[in-house]
C-alpha atoms as a PDB file:
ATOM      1  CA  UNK A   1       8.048 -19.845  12.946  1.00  0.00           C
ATOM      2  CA  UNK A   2       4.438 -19.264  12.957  1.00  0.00           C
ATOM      3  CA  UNK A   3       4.522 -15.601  11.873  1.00  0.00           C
ATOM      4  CA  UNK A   4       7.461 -16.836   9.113  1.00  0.00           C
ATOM      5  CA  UNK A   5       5.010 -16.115   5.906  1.00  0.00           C
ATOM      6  CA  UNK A   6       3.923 -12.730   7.424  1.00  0.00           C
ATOM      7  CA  UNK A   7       7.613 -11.786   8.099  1.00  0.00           C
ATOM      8  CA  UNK A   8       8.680 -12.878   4.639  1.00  0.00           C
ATOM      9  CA  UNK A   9       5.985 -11.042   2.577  1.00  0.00           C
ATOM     10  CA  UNK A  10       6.856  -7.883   4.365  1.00  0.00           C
ATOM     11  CA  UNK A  11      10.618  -8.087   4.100  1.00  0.00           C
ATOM     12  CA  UNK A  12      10.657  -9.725   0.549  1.00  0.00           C
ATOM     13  CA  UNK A  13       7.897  -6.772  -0.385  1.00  0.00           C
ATOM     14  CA  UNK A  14       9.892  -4.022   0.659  1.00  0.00           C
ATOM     15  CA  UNK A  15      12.973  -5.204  -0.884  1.00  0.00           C
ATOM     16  CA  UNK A  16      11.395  -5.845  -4.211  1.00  0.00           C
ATOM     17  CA  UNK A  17       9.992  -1.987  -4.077  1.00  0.00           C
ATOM     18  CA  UNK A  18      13.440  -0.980  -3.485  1.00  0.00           C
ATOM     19  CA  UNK A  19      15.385  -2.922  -6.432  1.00  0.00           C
ATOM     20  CA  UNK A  20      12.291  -2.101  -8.726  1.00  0.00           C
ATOM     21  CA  UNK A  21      12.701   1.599  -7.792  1.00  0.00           C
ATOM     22  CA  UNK A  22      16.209   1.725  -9.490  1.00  0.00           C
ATOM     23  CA  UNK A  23      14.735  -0.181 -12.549  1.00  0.00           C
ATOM     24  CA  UNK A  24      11.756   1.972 -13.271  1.00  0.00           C
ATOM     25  CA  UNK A  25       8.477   2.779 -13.503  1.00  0.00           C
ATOM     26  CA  UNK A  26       7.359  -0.276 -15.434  1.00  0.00           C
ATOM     27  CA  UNK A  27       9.112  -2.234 -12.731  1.00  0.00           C
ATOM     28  CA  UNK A  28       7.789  -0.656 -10.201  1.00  0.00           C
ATOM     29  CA  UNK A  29       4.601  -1.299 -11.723  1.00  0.00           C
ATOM     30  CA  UNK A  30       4.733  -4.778 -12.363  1.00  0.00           C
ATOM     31  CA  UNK A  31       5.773  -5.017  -8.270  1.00  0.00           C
ATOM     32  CA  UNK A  32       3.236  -3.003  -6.769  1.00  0.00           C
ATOM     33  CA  UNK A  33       0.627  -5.295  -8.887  1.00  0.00           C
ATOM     34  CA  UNK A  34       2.257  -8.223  -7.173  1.00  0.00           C
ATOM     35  CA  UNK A  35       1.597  -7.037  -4.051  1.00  0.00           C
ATOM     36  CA  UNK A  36      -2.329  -6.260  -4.761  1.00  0.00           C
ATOM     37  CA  UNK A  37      -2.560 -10.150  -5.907  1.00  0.00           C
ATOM     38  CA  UNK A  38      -0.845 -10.982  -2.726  1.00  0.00           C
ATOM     39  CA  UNK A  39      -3.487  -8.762  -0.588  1.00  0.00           C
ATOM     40  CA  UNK A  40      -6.258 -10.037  -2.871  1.00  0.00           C
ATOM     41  CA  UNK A  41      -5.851 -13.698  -2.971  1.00  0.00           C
ATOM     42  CA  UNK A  42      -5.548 -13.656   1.298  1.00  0.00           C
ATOM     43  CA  UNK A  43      -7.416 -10.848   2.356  1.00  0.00           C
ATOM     44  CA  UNK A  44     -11.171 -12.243   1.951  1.00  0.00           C
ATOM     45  CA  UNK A  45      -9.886 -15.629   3.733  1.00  0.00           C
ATOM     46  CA  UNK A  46      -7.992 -12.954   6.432  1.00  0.00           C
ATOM     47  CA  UNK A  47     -11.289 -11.564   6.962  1.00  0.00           C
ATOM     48  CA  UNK A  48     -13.506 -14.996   7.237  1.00  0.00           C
ATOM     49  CA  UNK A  49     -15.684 -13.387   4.296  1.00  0.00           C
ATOM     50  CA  UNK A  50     -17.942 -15.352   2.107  1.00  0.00           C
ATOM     51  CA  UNK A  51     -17.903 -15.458  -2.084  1.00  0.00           C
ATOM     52  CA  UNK A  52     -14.017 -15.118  -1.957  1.00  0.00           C
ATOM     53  CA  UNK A  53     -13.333 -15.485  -5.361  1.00  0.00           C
ATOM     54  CA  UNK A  54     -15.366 -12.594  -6.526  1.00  0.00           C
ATOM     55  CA  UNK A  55     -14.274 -10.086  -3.696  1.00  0.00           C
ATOM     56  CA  UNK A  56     -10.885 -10.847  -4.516  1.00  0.00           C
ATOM     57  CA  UNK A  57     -11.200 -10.271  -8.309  1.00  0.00           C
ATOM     58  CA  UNK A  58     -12.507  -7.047  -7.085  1.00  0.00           C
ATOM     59  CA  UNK A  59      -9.721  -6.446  -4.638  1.00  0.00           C
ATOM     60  CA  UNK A  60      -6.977  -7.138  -7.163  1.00  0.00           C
ATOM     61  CA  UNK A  61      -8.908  -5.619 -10.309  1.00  0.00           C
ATOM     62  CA  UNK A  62      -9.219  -2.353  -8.283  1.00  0.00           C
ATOM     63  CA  UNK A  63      -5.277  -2.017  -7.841  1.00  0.00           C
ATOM     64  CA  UNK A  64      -4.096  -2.899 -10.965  1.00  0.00           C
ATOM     65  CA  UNK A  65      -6.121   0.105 -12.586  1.00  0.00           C
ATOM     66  CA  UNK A  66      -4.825   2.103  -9.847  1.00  0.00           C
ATOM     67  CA  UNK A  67      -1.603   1.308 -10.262  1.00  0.00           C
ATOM     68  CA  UNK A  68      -1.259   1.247 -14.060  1.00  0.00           C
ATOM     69  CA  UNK A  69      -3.039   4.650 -14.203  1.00  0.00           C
ATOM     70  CA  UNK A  70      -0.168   5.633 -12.083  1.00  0.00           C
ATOM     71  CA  UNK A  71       1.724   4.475 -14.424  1.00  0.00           C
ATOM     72  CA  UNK A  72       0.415   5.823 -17.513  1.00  0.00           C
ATOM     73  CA  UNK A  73      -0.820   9.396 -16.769  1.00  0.00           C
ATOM     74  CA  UNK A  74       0.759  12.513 -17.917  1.00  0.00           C
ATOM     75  CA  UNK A  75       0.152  15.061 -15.901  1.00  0.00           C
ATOM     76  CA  UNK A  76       1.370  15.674 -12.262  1.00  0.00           C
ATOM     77  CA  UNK A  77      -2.097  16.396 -10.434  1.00  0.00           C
ATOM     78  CA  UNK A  78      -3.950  13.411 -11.827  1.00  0.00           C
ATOM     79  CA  UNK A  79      -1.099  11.045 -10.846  1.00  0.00           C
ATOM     80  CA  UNK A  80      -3.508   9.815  -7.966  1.00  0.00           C
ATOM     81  CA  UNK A  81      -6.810  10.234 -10.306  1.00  0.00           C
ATOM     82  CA  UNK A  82      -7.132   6.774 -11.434  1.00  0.00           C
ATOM     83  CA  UNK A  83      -6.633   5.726  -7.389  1.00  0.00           C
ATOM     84  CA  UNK A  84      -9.735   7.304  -6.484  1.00  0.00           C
ATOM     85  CA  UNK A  85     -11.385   5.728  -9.600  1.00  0.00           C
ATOM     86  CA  UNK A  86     -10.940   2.530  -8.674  1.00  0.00           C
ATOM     87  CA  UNK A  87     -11.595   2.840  -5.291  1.00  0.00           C
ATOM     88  CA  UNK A  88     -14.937   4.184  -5.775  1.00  0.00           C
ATOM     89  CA  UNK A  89     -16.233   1.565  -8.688  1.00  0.00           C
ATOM     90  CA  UNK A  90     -13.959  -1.217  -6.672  1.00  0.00           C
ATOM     91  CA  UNK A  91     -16.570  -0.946  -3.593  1.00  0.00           C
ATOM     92  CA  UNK A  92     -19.749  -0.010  -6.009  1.00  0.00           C
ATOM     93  CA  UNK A  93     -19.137  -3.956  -7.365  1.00  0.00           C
ATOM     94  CA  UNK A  94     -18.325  -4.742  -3.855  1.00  0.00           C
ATOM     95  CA  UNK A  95     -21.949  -3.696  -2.695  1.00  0.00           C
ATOM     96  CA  UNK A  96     -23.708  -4.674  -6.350  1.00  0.00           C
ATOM     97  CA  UNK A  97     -21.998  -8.283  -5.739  1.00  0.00           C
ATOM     98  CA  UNK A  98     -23.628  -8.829  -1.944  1.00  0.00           C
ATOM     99  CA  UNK A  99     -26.881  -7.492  -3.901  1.00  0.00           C
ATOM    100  CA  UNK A 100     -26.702 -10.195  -6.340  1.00  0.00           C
ATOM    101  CA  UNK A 101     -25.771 -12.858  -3.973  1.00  0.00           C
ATOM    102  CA  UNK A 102     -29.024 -12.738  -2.954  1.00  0.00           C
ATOM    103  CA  UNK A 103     -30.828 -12.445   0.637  1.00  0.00           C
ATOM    104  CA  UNK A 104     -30.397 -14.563   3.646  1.00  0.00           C
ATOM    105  CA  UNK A 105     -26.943 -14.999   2.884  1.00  0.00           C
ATOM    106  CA  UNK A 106     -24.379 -15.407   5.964  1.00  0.00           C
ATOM    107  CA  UNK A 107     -22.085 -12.639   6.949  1.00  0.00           C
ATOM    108  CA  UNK A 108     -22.728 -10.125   4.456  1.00  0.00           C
ATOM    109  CA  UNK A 109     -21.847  -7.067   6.285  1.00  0.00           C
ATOM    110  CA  UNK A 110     -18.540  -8.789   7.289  1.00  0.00           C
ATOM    111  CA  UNK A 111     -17.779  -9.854   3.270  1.00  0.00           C
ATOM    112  CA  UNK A 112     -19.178  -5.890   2.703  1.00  0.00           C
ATOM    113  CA  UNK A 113     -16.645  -4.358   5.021  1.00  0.00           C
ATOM    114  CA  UNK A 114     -13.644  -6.672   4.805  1.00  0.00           C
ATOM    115  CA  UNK A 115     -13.948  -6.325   0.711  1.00  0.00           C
ATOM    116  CA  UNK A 116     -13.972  -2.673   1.279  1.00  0.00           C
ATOM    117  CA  UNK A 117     -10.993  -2.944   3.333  1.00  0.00           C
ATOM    118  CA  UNK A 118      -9.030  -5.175   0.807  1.00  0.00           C
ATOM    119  CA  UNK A 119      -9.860  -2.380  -2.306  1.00  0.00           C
ATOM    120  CA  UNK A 120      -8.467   0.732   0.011  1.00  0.00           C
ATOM    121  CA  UNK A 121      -5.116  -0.839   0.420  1.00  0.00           C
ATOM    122  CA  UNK A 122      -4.943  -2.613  -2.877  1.00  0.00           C
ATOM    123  CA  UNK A 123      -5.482   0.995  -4.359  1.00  0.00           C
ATOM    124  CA  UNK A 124      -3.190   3.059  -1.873  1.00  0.00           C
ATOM    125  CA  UNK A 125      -0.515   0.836  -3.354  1.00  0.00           C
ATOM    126  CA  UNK A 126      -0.510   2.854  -6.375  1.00  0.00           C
ATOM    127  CA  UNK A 127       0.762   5.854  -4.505  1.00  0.00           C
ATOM    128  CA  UNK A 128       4.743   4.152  -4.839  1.00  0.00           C
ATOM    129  CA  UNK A 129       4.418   4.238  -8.432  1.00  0.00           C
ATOM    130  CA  UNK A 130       2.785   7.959  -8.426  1.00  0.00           C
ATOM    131  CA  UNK A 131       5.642   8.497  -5.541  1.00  0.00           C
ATOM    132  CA  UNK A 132       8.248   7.524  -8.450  1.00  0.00           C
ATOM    133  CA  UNK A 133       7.060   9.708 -11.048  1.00  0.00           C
ATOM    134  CA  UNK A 134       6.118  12.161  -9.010  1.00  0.00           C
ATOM    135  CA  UNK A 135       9.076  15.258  -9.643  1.00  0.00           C
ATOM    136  CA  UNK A 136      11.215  13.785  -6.672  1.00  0.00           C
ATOM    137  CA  UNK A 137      13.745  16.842  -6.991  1.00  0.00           C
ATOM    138  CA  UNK A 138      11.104  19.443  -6.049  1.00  0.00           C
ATOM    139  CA  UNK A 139      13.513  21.425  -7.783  1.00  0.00           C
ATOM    140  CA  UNK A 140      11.210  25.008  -8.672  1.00  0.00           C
ATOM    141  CA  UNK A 141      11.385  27.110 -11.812  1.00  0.00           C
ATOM    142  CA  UNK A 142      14.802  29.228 -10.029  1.00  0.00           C
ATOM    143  CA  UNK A 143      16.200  26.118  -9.035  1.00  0.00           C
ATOM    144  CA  UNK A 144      15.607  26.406  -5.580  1.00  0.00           C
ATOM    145  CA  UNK A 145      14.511  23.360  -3.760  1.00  0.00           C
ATOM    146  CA  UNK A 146      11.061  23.279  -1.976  1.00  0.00           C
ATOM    147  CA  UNK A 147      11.267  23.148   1.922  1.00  0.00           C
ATOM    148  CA  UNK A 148      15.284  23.222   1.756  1.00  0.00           C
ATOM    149  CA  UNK A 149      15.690  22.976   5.487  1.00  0.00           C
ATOM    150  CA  UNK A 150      17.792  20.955   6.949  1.00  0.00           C
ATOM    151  CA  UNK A 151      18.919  19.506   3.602  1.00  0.00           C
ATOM    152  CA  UNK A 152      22.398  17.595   3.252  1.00  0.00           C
ATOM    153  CA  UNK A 153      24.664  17.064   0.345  1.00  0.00           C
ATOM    154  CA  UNK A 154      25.409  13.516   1.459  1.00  0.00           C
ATOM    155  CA  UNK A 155      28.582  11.082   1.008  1.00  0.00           C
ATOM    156  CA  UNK A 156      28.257  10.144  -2.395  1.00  0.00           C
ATOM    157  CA  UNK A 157      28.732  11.727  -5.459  1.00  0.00           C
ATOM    158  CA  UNK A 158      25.930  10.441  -7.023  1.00  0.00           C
ATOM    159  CA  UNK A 159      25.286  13.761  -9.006  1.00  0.00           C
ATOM    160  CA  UNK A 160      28.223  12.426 -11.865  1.00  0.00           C
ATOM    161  CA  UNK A 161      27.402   8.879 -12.307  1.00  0.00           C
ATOM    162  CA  UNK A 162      23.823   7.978 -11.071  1.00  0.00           C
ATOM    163  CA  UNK A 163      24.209   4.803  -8.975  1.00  0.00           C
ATOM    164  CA  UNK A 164      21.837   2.301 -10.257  1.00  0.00           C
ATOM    165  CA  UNK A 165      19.413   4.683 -11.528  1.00  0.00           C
ATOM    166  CA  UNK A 166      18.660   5.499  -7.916  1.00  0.00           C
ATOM    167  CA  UNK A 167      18.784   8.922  -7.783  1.00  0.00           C
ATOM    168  CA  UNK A 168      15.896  11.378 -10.106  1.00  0.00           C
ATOM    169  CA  UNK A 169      16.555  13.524 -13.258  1.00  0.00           C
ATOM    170  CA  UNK A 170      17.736  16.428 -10.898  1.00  0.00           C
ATOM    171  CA  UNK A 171      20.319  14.376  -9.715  1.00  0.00           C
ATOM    172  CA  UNK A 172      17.948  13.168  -5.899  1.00  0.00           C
ATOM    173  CA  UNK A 173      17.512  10.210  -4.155  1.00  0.00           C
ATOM    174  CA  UNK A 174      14.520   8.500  -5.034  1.00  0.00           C
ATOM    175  CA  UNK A 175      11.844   9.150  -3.055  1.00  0.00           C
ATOM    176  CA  UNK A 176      10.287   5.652  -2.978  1.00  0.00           C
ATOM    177  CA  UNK A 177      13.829   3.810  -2.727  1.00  0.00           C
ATOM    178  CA  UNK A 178      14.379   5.994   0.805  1.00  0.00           C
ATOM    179  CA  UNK A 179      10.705   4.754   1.903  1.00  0.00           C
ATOM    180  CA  UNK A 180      11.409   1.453   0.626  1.00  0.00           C
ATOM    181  CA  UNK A 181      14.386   0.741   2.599  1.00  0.00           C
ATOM    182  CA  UNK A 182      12.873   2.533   5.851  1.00  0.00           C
ATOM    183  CA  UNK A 183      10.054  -0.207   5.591  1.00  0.00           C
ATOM    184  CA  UNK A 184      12.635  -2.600   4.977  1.00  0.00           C
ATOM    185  CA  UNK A 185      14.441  -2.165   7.964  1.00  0.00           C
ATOM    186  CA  UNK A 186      11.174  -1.466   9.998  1.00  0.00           C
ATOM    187  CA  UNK A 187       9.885  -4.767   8.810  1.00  0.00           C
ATOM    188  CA  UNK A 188      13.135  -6.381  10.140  1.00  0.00           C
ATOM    189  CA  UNK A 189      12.960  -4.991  13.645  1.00  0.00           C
ATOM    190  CA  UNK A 190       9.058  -6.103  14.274  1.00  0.00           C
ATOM    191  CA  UNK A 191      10.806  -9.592  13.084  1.00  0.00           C
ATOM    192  CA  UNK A 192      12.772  -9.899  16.541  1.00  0.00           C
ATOM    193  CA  UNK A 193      11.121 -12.022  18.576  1.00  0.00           C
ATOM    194  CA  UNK A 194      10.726  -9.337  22.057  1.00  0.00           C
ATOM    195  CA  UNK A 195       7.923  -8.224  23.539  1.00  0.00           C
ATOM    196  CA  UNK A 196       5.728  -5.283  22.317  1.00  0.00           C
ATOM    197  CA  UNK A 197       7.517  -3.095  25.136  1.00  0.00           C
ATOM    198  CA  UNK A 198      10.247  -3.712  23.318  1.00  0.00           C
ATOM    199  CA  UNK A 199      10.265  -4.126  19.726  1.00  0.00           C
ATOM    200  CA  UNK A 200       7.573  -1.367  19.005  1.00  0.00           C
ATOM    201  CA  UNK A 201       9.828   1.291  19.687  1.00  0.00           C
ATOM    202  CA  UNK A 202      12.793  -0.885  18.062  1.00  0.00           C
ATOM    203  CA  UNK A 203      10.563  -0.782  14.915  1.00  0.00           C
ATOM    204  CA  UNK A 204       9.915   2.661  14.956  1.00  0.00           C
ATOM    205  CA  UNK A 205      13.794   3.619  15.339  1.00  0.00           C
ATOM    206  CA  UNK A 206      14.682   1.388  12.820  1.00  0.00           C
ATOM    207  CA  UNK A 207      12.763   2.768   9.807  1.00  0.00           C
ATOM    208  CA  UNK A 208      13.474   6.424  11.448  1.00  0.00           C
ATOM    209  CA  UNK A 209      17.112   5.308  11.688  1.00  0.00           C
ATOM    210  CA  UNK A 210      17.448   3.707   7.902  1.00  0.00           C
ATOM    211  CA  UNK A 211      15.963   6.824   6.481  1.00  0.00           C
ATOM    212  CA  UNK A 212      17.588   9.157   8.199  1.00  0.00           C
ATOM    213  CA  UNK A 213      20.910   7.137   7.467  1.00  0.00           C
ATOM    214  CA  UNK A 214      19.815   6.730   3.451  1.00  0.00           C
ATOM    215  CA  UNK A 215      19.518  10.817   2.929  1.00  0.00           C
ATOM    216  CA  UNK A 216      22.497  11.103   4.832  1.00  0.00           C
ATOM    217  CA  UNK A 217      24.883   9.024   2.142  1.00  0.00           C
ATOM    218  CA  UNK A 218      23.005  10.147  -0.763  1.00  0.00           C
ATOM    219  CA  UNK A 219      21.733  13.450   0.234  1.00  0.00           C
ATOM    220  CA  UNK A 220      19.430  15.927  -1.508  1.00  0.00           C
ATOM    221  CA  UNK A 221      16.365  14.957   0.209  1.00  0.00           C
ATOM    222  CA  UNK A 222      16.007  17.276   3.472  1.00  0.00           C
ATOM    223  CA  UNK A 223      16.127  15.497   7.148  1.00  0.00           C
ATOM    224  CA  UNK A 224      13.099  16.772   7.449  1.00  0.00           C
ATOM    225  CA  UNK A 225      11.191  14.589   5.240  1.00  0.00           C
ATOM    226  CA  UNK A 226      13.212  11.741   5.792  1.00  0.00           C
ATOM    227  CA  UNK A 227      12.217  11.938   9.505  1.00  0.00           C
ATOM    228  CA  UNK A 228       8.677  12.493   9.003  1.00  0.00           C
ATOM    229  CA  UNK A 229       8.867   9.680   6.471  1.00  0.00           C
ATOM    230  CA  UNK A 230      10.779   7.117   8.527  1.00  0.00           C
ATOM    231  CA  UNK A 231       8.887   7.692  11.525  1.00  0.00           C
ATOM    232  CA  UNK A 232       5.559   7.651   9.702  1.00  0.00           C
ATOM    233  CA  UNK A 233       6.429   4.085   8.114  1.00  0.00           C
ATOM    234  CA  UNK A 234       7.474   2.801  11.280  1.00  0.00           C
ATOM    235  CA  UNK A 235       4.679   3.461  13.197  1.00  0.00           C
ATOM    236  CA  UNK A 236       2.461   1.946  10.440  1.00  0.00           C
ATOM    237  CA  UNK A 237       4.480  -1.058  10.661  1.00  0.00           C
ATOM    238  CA  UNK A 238       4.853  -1.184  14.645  1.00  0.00           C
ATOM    239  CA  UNK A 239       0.513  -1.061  14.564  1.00  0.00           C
ATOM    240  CA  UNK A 240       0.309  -3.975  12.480  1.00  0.00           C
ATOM    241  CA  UNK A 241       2.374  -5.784  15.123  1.00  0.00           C
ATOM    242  CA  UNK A 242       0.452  -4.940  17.498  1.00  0.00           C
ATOM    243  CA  UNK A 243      -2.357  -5.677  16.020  1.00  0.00           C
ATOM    244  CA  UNK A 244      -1.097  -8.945  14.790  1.00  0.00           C
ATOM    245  CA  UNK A 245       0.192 -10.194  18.451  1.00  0.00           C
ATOM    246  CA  UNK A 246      -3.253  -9.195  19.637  1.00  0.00           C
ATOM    247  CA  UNK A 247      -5.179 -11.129  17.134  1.00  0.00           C
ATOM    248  CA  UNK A 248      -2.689 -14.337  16.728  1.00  0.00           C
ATOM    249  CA  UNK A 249      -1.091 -15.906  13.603  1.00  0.00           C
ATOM    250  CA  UNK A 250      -3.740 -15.629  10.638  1.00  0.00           C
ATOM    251  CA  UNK A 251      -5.013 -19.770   9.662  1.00  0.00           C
ATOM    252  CA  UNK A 252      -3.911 -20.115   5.907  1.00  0.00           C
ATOM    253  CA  UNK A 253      -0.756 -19.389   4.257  1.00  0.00           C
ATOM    254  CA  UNK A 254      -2.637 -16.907   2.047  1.00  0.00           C
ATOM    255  CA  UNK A 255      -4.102 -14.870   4.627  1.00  0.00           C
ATOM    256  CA  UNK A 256      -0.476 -14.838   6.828  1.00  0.00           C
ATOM    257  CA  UNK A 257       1.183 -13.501   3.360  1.00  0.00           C
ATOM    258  CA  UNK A 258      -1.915 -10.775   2.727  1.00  0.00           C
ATOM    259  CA  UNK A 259      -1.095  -9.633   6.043  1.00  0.00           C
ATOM    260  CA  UNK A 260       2.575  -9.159   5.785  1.00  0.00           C
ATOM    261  CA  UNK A 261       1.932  -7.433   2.359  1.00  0.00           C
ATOM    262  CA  UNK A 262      -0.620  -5.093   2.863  1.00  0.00           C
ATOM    263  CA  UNK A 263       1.073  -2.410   5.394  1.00  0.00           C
ATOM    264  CA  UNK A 264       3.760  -2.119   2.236  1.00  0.00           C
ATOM    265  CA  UNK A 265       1.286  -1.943  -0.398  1.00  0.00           C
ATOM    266  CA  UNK A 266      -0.464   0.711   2.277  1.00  0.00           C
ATOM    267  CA  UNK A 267       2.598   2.538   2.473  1.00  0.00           C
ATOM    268  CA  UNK A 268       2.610   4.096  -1.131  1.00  0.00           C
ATOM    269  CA  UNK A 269      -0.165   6.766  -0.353  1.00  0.00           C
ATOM    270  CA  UNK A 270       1.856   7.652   2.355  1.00  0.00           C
ATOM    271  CA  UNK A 271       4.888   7.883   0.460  1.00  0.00           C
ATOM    272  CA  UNK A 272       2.753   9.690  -2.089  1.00  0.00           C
ATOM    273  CA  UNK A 273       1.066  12.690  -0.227  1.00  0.00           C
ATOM    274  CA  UNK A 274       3.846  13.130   2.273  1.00  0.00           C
ATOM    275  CA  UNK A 275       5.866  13.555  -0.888  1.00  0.00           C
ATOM    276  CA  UNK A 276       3.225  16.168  -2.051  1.00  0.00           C
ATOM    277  CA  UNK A 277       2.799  17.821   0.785  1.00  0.00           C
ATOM    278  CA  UNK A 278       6.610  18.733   1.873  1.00  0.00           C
ATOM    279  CA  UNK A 279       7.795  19.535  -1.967  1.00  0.00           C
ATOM    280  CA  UNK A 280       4.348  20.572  -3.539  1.00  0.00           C
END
């Protein structure tokens, strides 16, 4: 029960990308910025930082423009533009507020570096929105489809009647609904109460399982970036349990939710440049 908040941000994050993935970019939007205030309101008290409520204006102010520029852009290469923008200026007011705090104070490299830790993964979380408007049928000017190997047709004819909006204009599986229900089940499996010998490599399988299983019923996607994908999240999500055995419940309820939250809101640059990378 101690790690209940940190299991229920995760799994109640993940499941929240995935429904809002089927309703849209605005959706999606609105979720991902969730998930920054989440990482913002915890994170400074995660990291035993001073001048909280500053560093977590920062932290949250930094992923909403991220995430909204996302949202808003209209061209493909500057999907992740507004990311780096507010990365940059989000740990310029990071350092100007330490300046203006004045010297002598206690623990100012800690605030410095735990702030700057808070704005990278409150402005990675922008990369599930760019992941969703990002062309997700890598489908070229012939028609061909980028890295087609290993692709499946899948179980479902999805093609003629669009379940839920989950599939893209070319007729695909969503890019960020696969990653969102490989996290999903990931997050579940680092939930089961075994020892790291154990449920490291259960978490792993799982989100390499889930994805695998996902492009297999609704196809289009290739294997091969559903593996890379799945395994990719997984491991993410087995290091935080690690990490989070290691170090021991967070104290707060704030900090135990920022901590459950921020390997999903991490996720989306990986969703993101993986995405780029395989069908550029």
């Amino acid at each position: 029960m101690k790690y209940a908040p940190v299991a229920l941000a995760a799994l109640s994050g993940a499941a929240a990308l995935a429904v809002a993935a089927w309703l849209g970019v605005a959706a999606l939007t609105v979720v991902v910025c969730a998930l920054c205030a989440v990482v913002a309101v915890g994170w400074p008290q995660l990291m035993g930082v001073t001048a909280r409520r500053s560093l977590s204006a920062v932290i949250f102010s930094a992923g909403v423009v991220a995430a909204v520029g996302a949202a808003i852009v209209s061209r493909v290469d500057t999907l992740f533009f507004w990311s780096s923008v507010a990365l940059a200026f989000g740990i310029m007011v990071v350092f100007l507020i330490q300046v203006l705090r004045g010297t002598g104070q206690p623990h100012r490299l800690e605030s410095t570096l735990g702030a700057c830790g808070g704005v990278v993964v409150t402005t990675t979380a922008a990369g599930w929105v760019a992941g969703l408007r990002y062309p997700a049928g890598m489908a070229g000017a012939d028609g061909d489809v980028g890295l087609g190997l290993l692709q499946v047709r899948g179980l479902f004819p999805y093609e003629e009647w669009g379940f839920l909006g989950v599939t893209g204009p070319g007729g695909e599986l969503s890019v960020v609904t696969l990653a969102a229900l490989a996290l999903l089940a990931g997050s579940a499996a680092a939930c089961l109460p075994l020892r790291d010998a154990v449920a490291l490599p259960a978490t792993v399988a799982a989100s390499f399982a889930a994805a695998l299983c996902t492009t297999l019923l609704w196809g289009e996607l290739t294997l091969l970036f559903s593996a890379a994908l799945g395994l990719a999240s997984g491991a993410l999500l087995a290091s935080f349990r690690r990490f989070l055995v290691l170090q021991g419940p967070p104290s707060g309820l704030a900090s135990q939710l920022a901590v459950g939250a921020a390997p999903i809101a991490a996720t989306g640059a990986l969703v993101y440049f993986t995405e780029r990378l395989l069908f550029a």
